[in-house]
Protein backbone atom coordinates (compact mmCIF):
# COMPACT_ATOMS: atom_id res chain seq x y z
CA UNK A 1 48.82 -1.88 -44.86
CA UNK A 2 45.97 -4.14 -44.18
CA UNK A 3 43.26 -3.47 -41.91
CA UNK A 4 44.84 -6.44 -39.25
CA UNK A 5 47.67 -4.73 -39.19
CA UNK A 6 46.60 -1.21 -38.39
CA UNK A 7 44.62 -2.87 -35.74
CA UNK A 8 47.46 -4.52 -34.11
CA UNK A 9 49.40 -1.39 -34.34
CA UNK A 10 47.05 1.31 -32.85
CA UNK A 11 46.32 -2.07 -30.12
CA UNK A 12 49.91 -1.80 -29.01
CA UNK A 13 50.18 2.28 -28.60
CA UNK A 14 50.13 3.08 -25.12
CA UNK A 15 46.99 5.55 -23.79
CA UNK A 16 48.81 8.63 -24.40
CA UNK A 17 50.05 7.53 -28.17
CA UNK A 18 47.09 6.50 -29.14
CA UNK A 19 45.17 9.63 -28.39
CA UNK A 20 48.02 11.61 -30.57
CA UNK A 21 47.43 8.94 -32.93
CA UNK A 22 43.75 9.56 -32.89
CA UNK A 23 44.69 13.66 -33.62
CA UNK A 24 46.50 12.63 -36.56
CA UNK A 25 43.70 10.21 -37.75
CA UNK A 26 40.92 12.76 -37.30
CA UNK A 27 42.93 15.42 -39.18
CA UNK A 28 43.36 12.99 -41.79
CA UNK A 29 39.60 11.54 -41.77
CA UNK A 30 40.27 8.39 -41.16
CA UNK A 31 36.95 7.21 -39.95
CA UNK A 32 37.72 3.17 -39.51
CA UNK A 33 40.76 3.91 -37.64
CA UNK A 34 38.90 6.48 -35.31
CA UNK A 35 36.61 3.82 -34.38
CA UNK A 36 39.05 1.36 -33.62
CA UNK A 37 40.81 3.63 -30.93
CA UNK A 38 37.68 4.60 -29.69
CA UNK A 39 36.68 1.32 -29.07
CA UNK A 40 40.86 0.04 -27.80
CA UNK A 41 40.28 3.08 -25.04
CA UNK A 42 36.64 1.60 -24.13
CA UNK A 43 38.08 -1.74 -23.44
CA UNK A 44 41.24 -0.26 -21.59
CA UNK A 45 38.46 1.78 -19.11
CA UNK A 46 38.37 5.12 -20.46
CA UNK A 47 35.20 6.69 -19.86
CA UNK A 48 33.12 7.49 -22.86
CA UNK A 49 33.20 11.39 -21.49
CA UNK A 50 36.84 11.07 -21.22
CA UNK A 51 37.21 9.64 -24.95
CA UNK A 52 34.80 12.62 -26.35
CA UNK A 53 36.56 15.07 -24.83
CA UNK A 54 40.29 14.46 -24.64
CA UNK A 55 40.59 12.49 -28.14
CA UNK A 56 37.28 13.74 -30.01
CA UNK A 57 37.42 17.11 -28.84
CA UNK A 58 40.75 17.63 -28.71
CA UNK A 59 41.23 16.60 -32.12
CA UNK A 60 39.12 18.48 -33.61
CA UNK A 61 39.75 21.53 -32.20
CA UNK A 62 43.20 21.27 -33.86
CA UNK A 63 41.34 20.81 -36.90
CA UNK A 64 38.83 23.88 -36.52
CA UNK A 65 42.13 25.95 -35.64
CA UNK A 66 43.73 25.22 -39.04
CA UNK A 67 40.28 25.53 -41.00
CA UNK A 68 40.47 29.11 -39.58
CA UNK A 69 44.13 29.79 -40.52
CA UNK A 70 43.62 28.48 -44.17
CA UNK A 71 45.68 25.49 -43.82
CA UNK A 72 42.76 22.91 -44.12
CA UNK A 73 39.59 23.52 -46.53
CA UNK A 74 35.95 22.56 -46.42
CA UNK A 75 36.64 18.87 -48.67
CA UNK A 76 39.19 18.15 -46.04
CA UNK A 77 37.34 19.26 -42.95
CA UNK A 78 34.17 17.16 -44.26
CA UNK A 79 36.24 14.04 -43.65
CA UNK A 80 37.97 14.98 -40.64
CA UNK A 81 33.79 15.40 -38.82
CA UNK A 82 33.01 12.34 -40.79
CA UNK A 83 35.70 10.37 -39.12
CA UNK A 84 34.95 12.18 -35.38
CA UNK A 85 30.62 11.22 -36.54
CA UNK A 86 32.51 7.49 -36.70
CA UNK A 87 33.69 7.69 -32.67
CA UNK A 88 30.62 9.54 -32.11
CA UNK A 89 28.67 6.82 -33.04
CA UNK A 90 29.65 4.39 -30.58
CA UNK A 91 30.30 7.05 -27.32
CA UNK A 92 26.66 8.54 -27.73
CA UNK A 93 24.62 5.48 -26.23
CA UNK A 94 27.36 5.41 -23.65
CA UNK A 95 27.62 9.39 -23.26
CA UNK A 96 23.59 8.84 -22.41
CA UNK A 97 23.98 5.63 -19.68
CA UNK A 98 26.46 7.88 -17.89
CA UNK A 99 24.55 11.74 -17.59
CA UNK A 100 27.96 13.27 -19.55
CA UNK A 101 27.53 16.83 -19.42
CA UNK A 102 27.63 18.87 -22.91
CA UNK A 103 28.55 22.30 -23.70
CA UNK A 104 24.87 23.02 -24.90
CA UNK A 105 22.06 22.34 -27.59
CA UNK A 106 21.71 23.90 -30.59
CA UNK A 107 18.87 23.72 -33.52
CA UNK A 108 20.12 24.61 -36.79
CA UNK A 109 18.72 24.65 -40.43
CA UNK A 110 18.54 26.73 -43.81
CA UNK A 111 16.38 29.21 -44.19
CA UNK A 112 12.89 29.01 -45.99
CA UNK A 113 13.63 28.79 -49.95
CA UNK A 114 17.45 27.41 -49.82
CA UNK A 115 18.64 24.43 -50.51
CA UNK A 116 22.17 24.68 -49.15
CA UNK A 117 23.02 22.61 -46.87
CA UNK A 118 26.91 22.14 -46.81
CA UNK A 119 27.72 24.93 -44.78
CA UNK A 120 25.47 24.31 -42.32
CA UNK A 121 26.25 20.34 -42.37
CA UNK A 122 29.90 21.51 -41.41
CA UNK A 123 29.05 24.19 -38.64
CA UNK A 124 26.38 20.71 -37.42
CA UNK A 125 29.54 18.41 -37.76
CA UNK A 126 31.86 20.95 -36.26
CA UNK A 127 29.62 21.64 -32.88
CA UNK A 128 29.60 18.44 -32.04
CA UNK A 129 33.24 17.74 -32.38
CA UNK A 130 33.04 20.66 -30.21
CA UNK A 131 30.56 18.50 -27.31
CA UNK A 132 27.33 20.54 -28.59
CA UNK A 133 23.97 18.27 -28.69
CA UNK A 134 23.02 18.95 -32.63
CA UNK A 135 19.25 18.91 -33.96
CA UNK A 136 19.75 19.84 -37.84
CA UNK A 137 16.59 20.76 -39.62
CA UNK A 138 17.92 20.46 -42.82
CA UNK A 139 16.77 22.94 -45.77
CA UNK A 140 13.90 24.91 -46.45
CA UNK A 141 12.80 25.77 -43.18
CA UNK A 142 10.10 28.11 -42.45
CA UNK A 143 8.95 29.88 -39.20
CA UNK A 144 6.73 27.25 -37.80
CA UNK A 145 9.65 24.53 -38.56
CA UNK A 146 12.11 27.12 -36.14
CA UNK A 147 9.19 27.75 -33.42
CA UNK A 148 8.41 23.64 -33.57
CA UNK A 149 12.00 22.72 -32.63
CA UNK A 150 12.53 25.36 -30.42
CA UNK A 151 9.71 24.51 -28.08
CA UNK A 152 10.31 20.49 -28.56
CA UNK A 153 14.49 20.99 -28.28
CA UNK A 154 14.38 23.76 -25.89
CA UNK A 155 18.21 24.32 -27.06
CA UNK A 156 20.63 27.13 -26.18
CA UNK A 157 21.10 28.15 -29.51
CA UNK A 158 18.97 29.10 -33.07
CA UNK A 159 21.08 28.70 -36.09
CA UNK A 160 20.21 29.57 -39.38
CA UNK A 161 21.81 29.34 -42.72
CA UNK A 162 21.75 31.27 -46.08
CA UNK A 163 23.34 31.01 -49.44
CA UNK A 164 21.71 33.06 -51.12
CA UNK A 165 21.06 37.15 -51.03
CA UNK A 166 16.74 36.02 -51.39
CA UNK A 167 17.04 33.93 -49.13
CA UNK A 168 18.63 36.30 -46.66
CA UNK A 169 16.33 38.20 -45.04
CA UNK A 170 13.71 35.76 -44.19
CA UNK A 171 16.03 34.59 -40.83
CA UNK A 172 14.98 38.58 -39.84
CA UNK A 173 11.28 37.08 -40.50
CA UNK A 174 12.39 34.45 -38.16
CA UNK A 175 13.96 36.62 -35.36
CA UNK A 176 10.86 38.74 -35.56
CA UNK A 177 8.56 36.49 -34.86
CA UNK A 178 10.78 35.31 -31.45
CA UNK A 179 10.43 38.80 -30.60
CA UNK A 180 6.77 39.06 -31.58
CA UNK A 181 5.94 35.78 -29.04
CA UNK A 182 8.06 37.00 -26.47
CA UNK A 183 10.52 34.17 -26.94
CA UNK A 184 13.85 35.91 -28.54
CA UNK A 185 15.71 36.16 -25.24
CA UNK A 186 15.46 32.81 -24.53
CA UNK A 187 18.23 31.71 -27.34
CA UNK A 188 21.24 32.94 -28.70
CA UNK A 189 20.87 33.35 -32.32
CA UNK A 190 23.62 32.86 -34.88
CA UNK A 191 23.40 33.02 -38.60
CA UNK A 192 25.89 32.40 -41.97
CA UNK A 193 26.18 31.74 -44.91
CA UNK A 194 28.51 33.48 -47.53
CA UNK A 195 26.68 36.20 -48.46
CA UNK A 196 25.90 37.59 -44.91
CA UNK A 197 28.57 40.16 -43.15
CA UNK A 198 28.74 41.24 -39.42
CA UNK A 199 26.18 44.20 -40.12
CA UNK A 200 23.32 42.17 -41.91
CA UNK A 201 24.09 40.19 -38.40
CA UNK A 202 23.06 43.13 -36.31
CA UNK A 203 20.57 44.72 -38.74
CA UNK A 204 18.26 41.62 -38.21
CA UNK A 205 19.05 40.94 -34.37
CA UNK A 206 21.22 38.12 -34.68
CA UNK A 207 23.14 37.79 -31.47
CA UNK A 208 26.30 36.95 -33.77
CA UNK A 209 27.11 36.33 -37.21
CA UNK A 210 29.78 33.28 -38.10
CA UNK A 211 31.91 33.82 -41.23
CA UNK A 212 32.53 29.70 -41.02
CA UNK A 213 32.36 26.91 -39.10
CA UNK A 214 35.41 27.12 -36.62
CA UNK A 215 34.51 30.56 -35.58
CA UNK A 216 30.60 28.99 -35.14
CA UNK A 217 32.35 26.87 -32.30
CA UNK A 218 33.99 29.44 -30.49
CA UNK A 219 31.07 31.80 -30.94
CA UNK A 220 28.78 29.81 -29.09
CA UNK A 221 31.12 28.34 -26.56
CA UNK A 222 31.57 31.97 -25.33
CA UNK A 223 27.92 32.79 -25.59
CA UNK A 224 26.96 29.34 -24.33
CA UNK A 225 29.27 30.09 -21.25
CA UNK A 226 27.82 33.56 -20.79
CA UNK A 227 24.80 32.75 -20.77
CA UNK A 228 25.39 30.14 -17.87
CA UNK A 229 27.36 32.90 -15.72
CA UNK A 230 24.30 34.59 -16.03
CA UNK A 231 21.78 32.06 -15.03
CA UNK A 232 24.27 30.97 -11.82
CA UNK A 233 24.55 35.31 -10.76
CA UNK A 234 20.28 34.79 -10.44
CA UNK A 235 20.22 31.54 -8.94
């Protein structure tokens, strides 16, 4: 099928079947196609908030779902947030002009002396299919990089990465040093990486530890939403 006709086709889908369309595209990671629609619901009036949430979102929460179930695997998941990055791309200027409201911020990067970086590039892709603001620090990152974001992003959320069992405990290096400055109760911390487990979580103060990326999402949605029950009870 050539690309004219897959835009004629998705043009003449009514709202509600192109948004299913736009599931089915996202699980498949069909990036062009996901811009297309996103672009066909701009032009019909959507609002870009509406788009994100009910098409984006939506989407790729179905996608998260069967990542955690087994039924979908990292390759696959990879192209399904590179098509989502694809509508992102075009709502984000928009999202700003309008004041859209997110679900939070988070920083994330790989611990000081690791490399790795797929993990965390799918628990980054993955939160903001999920309507989180991302800053990803990449690899390699010591304490100062962590305290330097922190104070610049002022996020919700600290995550850190680790693939390897050296490389593990410097994030307790990292959480120390929160606590040292007084600053640890300001963020919700959450680490992974495959050789962490719930109890290295705990051990080094981690507020959560995340096995993958869909249970990343729902981690910090409920955190995120604690955490903002709290601040309105002492308002």
């Amino acid at each position: 099928m050539s690309d004219d006709q897959e835009d004629i086709i998705l043009a003449d889908l009514d709202d509600d079947e192109l948004v299913q369309q736009m599931f089915d595209d996202l699980y498949d990671g069909l990036k062009e196609e996901i811009e297309e629609s996103v672009n066909i619901l701009l032009a019909r009036g959507w609002q870009p908030y509406e788009i994100l949430t009910e098409a984006l979102v939506a989407g790729m929460t179905i996608v998260g779902k069967d990542f955690r179930d087994g039924i979908l695997f990292v390759p696959e998941v990879l192209l399904a947030a590179n098509a989502m990055k694809g509508g992102m791309a075009i709502l984000k200027p928009l999202l700003v002009e309008t004041g859209a409201p997110k679900q939070g911020k988070m920083v994330i990067g790989t611990v000081k002396g690791d490399i790795h970086d797929i993990g965390k590039n799918l628990v980054g892709m993955m939160m903001e299919g999920a309507g989180f603001e991302v800053i990803d620090l990449g690899i390699n990152n010591a304490v100062d990089s962590y305290l330097e974001a922190l104070e610049n992003e002022k996020p919700d959320i600290l995550g850190m990465s680790a693939l390897l069992t050296t490389t593990m405990p410097y994030m307790k290096v990292v959480i120390d040093t929160l606590v040292e400055k007084g600053m640890r109760e300001d963020y919700i911390v959450l680490v992974g990486g495959a050789p962490l487990n719930e109890e290295f979580g705990r051990a080094i103060g981690a507020d959560a530890y995340c096995r993958d990326a869909a249970v990343a999402v729902e981690t910090a949605k409920t955190f995120v939403a604690r955490k903002h029950n709290q601040a309105a009870m002492r308002a």
